[in-house]
Protein backbone atom coordinates (compact mmCIF):
# COMPACT_ATOMS: atom_id res chain seq x y z
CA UNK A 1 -7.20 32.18 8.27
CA UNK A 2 -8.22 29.52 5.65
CA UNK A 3 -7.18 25.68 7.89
CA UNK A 4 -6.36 22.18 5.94
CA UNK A 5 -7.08 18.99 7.86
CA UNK A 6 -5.12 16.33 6.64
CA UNK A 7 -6.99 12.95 8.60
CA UNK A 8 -3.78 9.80 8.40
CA UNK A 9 -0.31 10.16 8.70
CA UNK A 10 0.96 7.60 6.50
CA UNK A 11 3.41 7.87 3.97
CA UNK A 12 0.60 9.64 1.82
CA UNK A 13 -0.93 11.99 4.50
CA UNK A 14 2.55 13.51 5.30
CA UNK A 15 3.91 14.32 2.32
CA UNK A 16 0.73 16.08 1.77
CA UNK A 17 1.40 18.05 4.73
CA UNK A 18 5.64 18.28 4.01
CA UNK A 19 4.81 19.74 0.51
CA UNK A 20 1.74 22.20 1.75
CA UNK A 21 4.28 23.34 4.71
CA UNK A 22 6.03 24.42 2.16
CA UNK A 23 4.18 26.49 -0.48
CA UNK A 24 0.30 27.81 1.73
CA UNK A 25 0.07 31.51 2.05
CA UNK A 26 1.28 33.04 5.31
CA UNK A 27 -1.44 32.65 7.42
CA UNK A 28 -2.80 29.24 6.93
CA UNK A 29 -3.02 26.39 9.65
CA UNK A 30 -2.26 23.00 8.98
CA UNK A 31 -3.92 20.40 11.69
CA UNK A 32 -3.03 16.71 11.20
CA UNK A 33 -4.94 14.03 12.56
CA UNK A 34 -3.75 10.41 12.97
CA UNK A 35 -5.26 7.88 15.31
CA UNK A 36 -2.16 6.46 16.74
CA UNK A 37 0.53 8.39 17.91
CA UNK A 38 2.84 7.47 15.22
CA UNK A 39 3.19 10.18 12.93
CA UNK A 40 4.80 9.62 9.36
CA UNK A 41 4.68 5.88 9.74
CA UNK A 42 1.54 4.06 8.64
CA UNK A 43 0.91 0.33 8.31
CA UNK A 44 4.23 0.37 6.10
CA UNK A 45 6.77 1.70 7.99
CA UNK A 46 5.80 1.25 11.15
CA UNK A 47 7.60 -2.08 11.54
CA UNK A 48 10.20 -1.70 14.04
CA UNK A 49 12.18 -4.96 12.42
CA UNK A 50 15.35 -4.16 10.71
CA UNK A 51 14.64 -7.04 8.62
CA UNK A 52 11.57 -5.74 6.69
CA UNK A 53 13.05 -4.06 3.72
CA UNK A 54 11.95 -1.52 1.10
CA UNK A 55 11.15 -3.41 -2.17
CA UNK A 56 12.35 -0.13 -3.88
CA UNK A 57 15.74 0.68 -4.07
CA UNK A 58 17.09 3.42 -1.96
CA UNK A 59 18.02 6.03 -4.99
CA UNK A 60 13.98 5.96 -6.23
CA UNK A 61 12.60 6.51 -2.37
CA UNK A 62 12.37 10.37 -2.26
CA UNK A 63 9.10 11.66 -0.82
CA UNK A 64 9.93 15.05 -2.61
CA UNK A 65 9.09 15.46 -6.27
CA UNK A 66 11.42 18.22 -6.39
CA UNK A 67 14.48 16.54 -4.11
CA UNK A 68 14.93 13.18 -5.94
CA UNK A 69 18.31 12.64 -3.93
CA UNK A 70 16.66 12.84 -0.61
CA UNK A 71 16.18 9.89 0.82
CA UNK A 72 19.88 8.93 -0.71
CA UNK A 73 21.24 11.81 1.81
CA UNK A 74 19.70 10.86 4.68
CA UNK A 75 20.82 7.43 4.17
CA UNK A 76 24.60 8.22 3.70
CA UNK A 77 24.52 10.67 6.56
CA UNK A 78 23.73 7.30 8.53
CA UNK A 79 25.82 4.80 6.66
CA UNK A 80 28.12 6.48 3.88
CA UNK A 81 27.70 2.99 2.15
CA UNK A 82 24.53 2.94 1.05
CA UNK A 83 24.44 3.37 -2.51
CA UNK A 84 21.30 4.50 -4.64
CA UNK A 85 20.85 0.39 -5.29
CA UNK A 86 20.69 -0.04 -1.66
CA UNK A 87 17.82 -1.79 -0.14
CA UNK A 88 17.70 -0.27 3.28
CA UNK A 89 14.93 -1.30 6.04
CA UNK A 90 11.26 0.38 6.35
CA UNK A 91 11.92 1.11 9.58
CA UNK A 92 14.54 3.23 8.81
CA UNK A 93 12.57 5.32 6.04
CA UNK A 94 9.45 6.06 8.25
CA UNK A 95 12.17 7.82 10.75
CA UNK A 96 13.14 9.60 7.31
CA UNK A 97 9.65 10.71 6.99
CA UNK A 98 9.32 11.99 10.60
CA UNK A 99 12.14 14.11 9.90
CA UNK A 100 10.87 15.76 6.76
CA UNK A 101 8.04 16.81 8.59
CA UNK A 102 9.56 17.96 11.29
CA UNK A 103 11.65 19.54 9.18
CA UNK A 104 8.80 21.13 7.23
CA UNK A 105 6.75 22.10 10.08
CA UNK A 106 9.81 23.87 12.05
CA UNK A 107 10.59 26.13 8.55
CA UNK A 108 7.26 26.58 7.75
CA UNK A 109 5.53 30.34 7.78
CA UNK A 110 2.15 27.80 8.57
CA UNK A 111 0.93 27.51 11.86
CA UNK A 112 0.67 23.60 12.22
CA UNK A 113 -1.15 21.34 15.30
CA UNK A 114 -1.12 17.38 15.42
CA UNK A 115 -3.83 15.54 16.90
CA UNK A 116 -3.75 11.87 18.13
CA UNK A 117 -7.43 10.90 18.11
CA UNK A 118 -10.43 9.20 16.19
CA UNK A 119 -12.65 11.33 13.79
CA UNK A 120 -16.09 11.07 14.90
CA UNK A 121 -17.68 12.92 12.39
CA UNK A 122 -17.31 15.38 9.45
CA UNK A 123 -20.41 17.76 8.97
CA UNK A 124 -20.37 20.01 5.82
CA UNK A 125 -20.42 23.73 6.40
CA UNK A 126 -20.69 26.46 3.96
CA UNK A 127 -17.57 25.85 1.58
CA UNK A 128 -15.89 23.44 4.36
CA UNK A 129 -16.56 21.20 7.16
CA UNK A 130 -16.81 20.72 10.86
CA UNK A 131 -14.75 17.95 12.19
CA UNK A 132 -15.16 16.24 15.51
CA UNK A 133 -12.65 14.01 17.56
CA UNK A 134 -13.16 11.71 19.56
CA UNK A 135 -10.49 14.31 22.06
CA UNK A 136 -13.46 16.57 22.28
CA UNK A 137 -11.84 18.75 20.07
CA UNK A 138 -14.13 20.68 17.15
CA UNK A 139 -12.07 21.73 14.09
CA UNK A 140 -13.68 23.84 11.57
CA UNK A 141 -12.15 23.17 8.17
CA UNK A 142 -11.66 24.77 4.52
CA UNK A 143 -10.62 21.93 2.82
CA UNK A 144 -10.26 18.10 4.43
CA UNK A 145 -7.93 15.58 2.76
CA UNK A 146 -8.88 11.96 3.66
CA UNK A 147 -5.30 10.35 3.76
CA UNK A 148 -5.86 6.79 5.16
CA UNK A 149 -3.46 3.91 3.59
CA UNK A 150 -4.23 0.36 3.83
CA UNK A 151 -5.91 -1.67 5.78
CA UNK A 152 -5.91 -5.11 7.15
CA UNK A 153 -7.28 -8.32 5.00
CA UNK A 154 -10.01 -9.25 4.30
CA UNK A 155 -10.98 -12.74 5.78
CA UNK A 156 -11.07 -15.32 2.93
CA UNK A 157 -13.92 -17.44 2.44
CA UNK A 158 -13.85 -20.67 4.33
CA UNK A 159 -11.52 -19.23 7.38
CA UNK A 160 -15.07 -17.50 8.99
CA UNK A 161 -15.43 -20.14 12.05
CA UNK A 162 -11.76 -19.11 13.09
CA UNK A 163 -12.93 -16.01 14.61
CA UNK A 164 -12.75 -17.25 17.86
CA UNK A 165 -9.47 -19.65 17.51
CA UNK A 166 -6.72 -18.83 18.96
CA UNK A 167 -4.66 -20.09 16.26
CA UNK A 168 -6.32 -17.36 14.05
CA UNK A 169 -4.19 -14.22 13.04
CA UNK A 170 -6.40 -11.94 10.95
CA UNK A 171 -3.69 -9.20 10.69
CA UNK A 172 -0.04 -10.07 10.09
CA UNK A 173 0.68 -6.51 11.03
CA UNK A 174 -1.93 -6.06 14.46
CA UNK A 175 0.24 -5.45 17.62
CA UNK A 176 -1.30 -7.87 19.27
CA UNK A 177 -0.51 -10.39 16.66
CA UNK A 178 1.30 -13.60 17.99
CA UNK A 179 2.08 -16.77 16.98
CA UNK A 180 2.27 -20.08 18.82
CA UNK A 181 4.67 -20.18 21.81
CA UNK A 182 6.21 -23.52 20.58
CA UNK A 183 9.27 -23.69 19.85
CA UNK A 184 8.57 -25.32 16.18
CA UNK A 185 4.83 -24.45 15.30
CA UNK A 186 3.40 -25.62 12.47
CA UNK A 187 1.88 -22.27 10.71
CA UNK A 188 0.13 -21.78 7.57
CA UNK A 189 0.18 -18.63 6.06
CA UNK A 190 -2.93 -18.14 3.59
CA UNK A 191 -1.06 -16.25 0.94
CA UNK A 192 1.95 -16.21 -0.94
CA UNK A 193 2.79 -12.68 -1.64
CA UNK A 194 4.95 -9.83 0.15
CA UNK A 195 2.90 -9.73 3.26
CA UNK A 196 3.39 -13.30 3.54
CA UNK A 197 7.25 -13.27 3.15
CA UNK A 198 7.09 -10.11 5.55
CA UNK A 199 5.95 -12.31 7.98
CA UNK A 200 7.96 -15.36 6.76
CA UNK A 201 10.76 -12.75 7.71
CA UNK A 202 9.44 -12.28 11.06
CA UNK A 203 8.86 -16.33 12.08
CA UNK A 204 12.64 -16.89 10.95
CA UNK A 205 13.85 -14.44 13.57
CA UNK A 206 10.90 -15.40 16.58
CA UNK A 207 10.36 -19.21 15.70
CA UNK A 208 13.48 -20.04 13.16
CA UNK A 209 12.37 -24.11 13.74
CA UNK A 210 8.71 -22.95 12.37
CA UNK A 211 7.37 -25.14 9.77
CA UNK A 212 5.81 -22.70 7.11
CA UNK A 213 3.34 -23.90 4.59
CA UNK A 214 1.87 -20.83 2.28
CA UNK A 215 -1.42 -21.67 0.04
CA UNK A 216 -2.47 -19.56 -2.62
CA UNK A 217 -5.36 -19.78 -5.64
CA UNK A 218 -2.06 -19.94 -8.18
CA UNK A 219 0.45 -21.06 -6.35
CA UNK A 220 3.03 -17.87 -7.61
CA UNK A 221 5.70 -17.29 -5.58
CA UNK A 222 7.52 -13.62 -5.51
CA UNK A 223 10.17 -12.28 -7.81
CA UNK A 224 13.22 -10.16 -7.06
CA UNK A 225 15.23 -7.23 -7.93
CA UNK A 226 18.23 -7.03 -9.05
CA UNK A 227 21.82 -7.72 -7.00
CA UNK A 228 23.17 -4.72 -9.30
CA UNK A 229 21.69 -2.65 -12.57
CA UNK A 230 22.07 -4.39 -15.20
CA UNK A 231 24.76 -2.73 -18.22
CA UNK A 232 23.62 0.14 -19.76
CA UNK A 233 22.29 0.15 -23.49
CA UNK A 234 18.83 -1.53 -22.87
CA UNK A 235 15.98 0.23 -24.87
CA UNK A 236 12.39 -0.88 -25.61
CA UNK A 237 9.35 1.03 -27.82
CA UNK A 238 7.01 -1.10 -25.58
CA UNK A 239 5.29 2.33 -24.36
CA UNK A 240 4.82 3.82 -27.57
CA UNK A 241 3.68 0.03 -28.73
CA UNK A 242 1.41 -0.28 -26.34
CA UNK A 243 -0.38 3.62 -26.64
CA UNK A 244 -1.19 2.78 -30.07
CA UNK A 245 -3.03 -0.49 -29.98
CA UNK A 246 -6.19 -1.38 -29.11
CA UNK A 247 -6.80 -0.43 -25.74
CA UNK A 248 -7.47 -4.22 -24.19
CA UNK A 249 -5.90 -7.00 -22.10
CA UNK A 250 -4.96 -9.42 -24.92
CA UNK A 251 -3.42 -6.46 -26.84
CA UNK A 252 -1.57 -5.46 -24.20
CA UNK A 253 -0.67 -8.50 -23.27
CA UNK A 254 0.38 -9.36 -26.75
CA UNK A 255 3.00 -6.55 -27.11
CA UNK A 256 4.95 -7.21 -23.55
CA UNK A 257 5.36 -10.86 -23.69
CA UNK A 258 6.82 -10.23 -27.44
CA UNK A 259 8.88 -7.52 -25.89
CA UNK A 260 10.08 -9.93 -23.27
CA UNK A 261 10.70 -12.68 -25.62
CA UNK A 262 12.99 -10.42 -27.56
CA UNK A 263 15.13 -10.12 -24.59
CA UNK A 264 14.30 -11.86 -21.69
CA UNK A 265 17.19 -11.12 -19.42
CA UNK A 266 16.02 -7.98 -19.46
CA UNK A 267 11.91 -8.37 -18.26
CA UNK A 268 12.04 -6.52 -15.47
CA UNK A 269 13.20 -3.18 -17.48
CA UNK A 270 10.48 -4.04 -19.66
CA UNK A 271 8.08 -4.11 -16.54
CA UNK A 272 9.60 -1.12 -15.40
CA UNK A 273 8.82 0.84 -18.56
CA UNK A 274 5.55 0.46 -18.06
CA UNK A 275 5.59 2.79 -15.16
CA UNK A 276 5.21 5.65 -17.01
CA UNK A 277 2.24 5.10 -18.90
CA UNK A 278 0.66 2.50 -16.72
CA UNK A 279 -2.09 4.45 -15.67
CA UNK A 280 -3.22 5.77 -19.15
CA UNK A 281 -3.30 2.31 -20.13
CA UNK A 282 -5.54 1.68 -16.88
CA UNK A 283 -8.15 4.21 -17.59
CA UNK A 284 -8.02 3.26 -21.35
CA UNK A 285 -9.30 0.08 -20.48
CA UNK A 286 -13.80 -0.92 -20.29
CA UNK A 287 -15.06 -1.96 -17.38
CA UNK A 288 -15.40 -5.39 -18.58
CA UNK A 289 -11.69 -5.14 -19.95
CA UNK A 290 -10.31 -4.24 -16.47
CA UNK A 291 -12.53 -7.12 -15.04
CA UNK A 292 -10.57 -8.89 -17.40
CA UNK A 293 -7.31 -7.83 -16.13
CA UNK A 294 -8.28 -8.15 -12.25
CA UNK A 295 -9.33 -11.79 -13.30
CA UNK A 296 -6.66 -13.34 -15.25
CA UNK A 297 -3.33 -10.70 -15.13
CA UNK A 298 -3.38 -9.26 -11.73
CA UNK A 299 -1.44 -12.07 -9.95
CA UNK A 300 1.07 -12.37 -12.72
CA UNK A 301 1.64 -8.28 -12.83
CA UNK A 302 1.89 -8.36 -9.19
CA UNK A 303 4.50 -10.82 -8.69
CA UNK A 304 6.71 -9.12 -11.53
CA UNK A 305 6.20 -6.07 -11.01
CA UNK A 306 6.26 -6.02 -6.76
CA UNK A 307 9.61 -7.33 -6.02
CA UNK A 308 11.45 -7.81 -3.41
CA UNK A 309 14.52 -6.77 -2.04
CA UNK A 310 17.48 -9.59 -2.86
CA UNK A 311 18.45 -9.72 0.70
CA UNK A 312 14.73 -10.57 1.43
CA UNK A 313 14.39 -13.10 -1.26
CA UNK A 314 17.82 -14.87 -0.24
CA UNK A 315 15.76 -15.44 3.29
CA UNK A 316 12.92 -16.71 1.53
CA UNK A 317 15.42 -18.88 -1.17
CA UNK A 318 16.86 -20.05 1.86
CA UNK A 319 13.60 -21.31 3.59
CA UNK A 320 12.75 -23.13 0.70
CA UNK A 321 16.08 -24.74 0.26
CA UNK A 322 15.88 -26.26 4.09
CA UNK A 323 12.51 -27.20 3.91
CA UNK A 324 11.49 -25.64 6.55
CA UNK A 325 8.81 -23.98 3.75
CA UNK A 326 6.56 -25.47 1.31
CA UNK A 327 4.17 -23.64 -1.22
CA UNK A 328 0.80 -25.34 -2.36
CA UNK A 329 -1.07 -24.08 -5.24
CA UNK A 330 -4.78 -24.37 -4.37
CA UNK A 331 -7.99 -23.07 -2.06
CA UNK A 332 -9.32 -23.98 1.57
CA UNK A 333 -12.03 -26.25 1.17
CA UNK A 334 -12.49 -26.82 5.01
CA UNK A 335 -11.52 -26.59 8.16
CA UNK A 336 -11.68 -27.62 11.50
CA UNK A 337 -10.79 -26.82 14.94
CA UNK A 338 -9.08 -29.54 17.11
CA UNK A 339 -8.27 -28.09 20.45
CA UNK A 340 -5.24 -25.82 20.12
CA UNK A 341 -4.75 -27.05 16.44
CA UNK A 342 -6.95 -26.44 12.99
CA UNK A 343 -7.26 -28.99 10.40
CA UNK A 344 -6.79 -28.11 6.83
CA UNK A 345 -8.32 -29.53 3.66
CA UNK A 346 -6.58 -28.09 0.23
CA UNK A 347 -7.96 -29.12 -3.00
CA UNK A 348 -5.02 -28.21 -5.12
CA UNK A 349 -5.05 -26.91 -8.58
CA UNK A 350 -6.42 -28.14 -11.41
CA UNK A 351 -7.17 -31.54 -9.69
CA UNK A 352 -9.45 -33.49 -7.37
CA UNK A 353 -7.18 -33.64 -4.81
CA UNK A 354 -6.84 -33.15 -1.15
CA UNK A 355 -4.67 -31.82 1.09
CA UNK A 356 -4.47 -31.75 4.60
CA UNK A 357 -2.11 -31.12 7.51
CA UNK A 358 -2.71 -29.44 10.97
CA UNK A 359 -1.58 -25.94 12.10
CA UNK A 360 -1.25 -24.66 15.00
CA UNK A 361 -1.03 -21.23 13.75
CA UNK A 362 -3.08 -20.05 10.76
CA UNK A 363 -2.08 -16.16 9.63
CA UNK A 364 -3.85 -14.41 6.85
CA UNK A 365 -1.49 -13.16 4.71
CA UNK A 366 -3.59 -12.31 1.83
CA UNK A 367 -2.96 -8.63 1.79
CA UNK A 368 -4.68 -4.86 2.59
CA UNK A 369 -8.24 -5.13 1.68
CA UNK A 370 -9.44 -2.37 -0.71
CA UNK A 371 -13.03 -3.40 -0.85
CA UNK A 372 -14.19 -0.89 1.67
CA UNK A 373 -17.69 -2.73 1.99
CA UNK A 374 -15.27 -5.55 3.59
CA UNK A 375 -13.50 -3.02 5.92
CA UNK A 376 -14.31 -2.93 9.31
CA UNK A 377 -12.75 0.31 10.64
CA UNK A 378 -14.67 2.61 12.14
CA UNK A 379 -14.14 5.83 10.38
CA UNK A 380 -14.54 4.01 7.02
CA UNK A 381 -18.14 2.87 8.38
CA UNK A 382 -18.66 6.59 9.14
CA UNK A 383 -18.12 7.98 6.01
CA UNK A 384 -20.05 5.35 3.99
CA UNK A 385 -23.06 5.64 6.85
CA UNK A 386 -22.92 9.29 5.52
CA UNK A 387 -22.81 8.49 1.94
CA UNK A 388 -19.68 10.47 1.51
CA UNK A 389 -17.64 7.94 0.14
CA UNK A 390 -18.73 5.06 -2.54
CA UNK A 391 -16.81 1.99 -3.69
CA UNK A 392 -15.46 2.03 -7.28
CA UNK A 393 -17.40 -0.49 -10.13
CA UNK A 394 -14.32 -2.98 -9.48
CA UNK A 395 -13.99 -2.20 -5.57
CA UNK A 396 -10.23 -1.55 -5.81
CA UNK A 397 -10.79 1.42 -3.44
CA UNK A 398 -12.90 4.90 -3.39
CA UNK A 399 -14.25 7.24 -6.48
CA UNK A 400 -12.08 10.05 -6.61
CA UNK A 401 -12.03 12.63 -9.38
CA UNK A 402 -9.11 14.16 -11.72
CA UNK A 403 -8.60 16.63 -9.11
CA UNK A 404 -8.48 14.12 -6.12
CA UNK A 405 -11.97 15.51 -4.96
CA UNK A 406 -13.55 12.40 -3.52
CA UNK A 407 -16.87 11.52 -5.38
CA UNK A 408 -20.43 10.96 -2.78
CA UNK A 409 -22.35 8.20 -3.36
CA UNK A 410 -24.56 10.41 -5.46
CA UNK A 411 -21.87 10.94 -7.82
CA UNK A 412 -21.05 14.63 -7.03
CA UNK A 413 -17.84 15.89 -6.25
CA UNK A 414 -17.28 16.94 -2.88
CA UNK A 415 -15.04 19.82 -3.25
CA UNK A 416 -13.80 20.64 0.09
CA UNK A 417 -13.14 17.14 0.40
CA UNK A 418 -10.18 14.77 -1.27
CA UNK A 419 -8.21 12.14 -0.87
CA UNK A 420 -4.65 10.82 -1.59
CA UNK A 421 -3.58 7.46 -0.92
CA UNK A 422 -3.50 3.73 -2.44
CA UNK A 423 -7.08 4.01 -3.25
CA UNK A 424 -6.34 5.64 -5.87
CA UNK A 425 -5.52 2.85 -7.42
CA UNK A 426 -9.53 2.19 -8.84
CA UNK A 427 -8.84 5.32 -11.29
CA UNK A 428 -5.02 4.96 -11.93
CA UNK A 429 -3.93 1.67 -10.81
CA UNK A 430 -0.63 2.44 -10.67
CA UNK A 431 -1.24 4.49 -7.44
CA UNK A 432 0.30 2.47 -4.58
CA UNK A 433 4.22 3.03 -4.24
CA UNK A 434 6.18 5.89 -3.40
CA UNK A 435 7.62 7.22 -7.06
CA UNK A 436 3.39 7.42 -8.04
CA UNK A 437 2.19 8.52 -4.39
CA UNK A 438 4.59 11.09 -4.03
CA UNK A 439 3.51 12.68 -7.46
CA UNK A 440 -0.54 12.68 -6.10
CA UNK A 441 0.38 13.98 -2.82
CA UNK A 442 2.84 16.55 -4.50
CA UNK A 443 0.62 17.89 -6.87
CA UNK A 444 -2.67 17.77 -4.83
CA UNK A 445 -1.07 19.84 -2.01
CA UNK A 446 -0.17 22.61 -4.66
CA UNK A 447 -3.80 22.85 -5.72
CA UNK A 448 -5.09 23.59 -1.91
CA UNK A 449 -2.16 25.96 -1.26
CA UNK A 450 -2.98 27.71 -4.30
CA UNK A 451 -6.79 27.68 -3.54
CA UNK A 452 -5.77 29.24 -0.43
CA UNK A 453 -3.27 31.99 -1.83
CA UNK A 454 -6.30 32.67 -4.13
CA UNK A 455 -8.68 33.36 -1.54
CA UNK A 456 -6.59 35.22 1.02
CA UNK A 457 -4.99 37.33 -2.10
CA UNK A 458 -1.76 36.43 -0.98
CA UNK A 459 1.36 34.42 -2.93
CA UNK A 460 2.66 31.42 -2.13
């Protein structure tokens, strides 16, 4: 009986599992292992606010490759209204991915056993691995898929002496996360992007008096989607433009703001053309190219092409328009605890000068950290202890092969071992929302139940 260990739960970790359910041989076992109880949730959608929203419309939110109307149907079986433009809440999609599993599992000819616990350890043996859990349990494994998501951010510099403040939130999304129990705190949220109008979202409904200041390098604030698609008729040669220049950042860069300039009503179909091709244009790119990219583009491409949902961005229109937010454009050049308050001093952009106010809540908005030197989880300590994982040149995430077989520090493929997930992102970029993660978790889940059909002799 050949066993898969899929270790997370995420978004990425069970469609893995939905779509191996679905095609292993008769025969095979399927354990999952997630270290909170929460299965098919993840740090995305296990918000239990109605008010945090996909950023993705509700018609491109199937997690099956082969079902693209899913997540539609399960949404109009709750509210008939909900249209394929609909931006519908995270909450609600992590319960859709709880039922595809369970779905899955209860159809499935695979035996399949879920385990709430920390991996200890994972020991190569033979062709596979022995994995231990912190339940006592010993699995012995023919093929492992790493499957954690994101984790929480890294601390920026100059916010190190806050470790002990009270006033300090490191992670936005921590259950034990709180902010100040005054009525109208004064917070500063280090970061201006989606986690830190997520959480914008959530001091509206705790603390609506809450006087928000967000500080960020460049000052960009997010974009949105749009209220409705826009008339059809729109058509670009940006991809075809783009595969046969020169493959490097000012060429690139070239091509889509004269492609936006040609119509710029329409830049976020342009942006959304990209899609396609994004990741060839990613690994066509040198090392010092992508350096490049990470050190002058990267903001910009995130704000237009991460978007929020309108309904979201109203809130956060609405903040500004009250004052009850203000954005600076600058860094932290010091800070200093005053009792139950922290003084601030922002040297804004492109000047000499200095800002300061006092906070009584500082929250550290600046998004998951990928560097997984920076991480401080447990398991990812493990694995790099053991040399089994390596960061990537850029430290966007973990090397991973063209088959998803994660790459040792040595630089062999482990090939009993892979992993699907937003790391992916250091070889394809474009590897961090559903319509890319479903295709990696699709099509690496069809190369282990084939492996295993191969082996036992039997069909899938």
């Amino acid at each position: 009986m050949k066993r898969l260990v899929i270790i997370g739960a995420g978004f990425s970790g069970a469609v893995t599992a939905i779509e191996f359910l679905k095609r292993a041989p008769e025969g095979a076992h399927l354990t999952i292992i997630n270290r909170s109880g929460k299965m098919a949730r993840g740090l995305a959608y296990g918000t239990n606010s109605p008010h945090h929203l996909l950023n993705v419309p509700a018609g491109n939110m199937s997690a099956l490759v082969d079902q693209p109307d899913s997540f539609l149907a399960f949404c109009q079986r709750i509210d008939p209204e909900t249209h394929s433009g609909s931006f519908v809440s995270r909450k609600l999609y992590g319960t859709y991915l709880s039922e595809l599993l369970n779905q899955a599992e209860a159809q499935s000819r695979v035996k399949c056993s879920r385990i709430t616990g920390e991996v200890l350890s994972i020991q190569p043996d033979g062709a596979g691995a022995v994995i231990e859990v912190d339940t006592g349990e010993r699995i012995i494994a023919d093929h492992v898929v790493l499957a954690f998501g994101n984790f929480s951010p890294a601390k920026p510099q100059g916010l190190q002496q806050l470790d002990s403040c009270s006033g300090y939130t490191e992670d936005p999304w921590s259950p034990s996360a709180q902010v100040s129990s005054d009525q109208a705190p004064r917070v500063l949220l280090v970061g201006s992007g989606l986690t830190a109008v997520d959480t914008l979202v959530s001091l509206r409904q705790s603390h609506p008096a809450a006087k928000v200041t967000m500080v960020s390098r460049r000052g960009l604030l997010p974009t949105a989607h749009r209220d409705r698609m826009p008339p059809r008729g729109f058509s670009t040669t940006i991809c075809a433009d783009l595969l046969a220049t020169a493959p490097s950042v000012s060429s690139y860069m070239r091509l889509v703001r004269r492609e936006v300039a040609r119509s710029p009503e329409h830049w976020r179909e342009v942006v959304a053309a990209l899609r396609p091709i994004t990741s060839e244009l990613w690994e066509g790119l040198s090392l010092d190219e992508r350096k490049r990219f990470l050190r002058h583009v990267q903001p910009h491409w995130d704000v237009h092409r991460h978007r929020l949902a309108p309904q979201t961005f109203r809130t956060y229109q609405e903040a500004f328009s009250t004052s009850s937010i203000s954005s600076i454009a600058g860094r932290i050049v010091s800070i200093a605890v005053e009792g139950a308050c922290v003084l601030v001093r922002i040297k804004t952009r492109g000047t000499d000068n200095i800002v300061e106010g006092v906070f009584d809540q500082i929250i550290n908005c600046t998004g998951p950290c990928t560097d997984i030197e920076k991480i401080t989880d447990p398991f990812i300590s493990y694995l790099l202890s053991e040399a089994m994982i390596c960061a990537d040149a850029l430290n966007l995430g973990i090397n991973v092969g063209r088959n998803y077989s994660v790459v040792d520090a040595s630089g062999n493929s482990i090939e009993w071992l892979s992993y699907v997930g937003p790391m992916l992102r250091a070889r394809l970029w474009e590897a961090t929302a559903v319509p890319e993660l479903r295709q990696h978790a699709h099509a690496l889940a069809v190369d282990v139940a084939e492996r295993f059909a191969a082996v036992e002799g039997g069909s899938i």
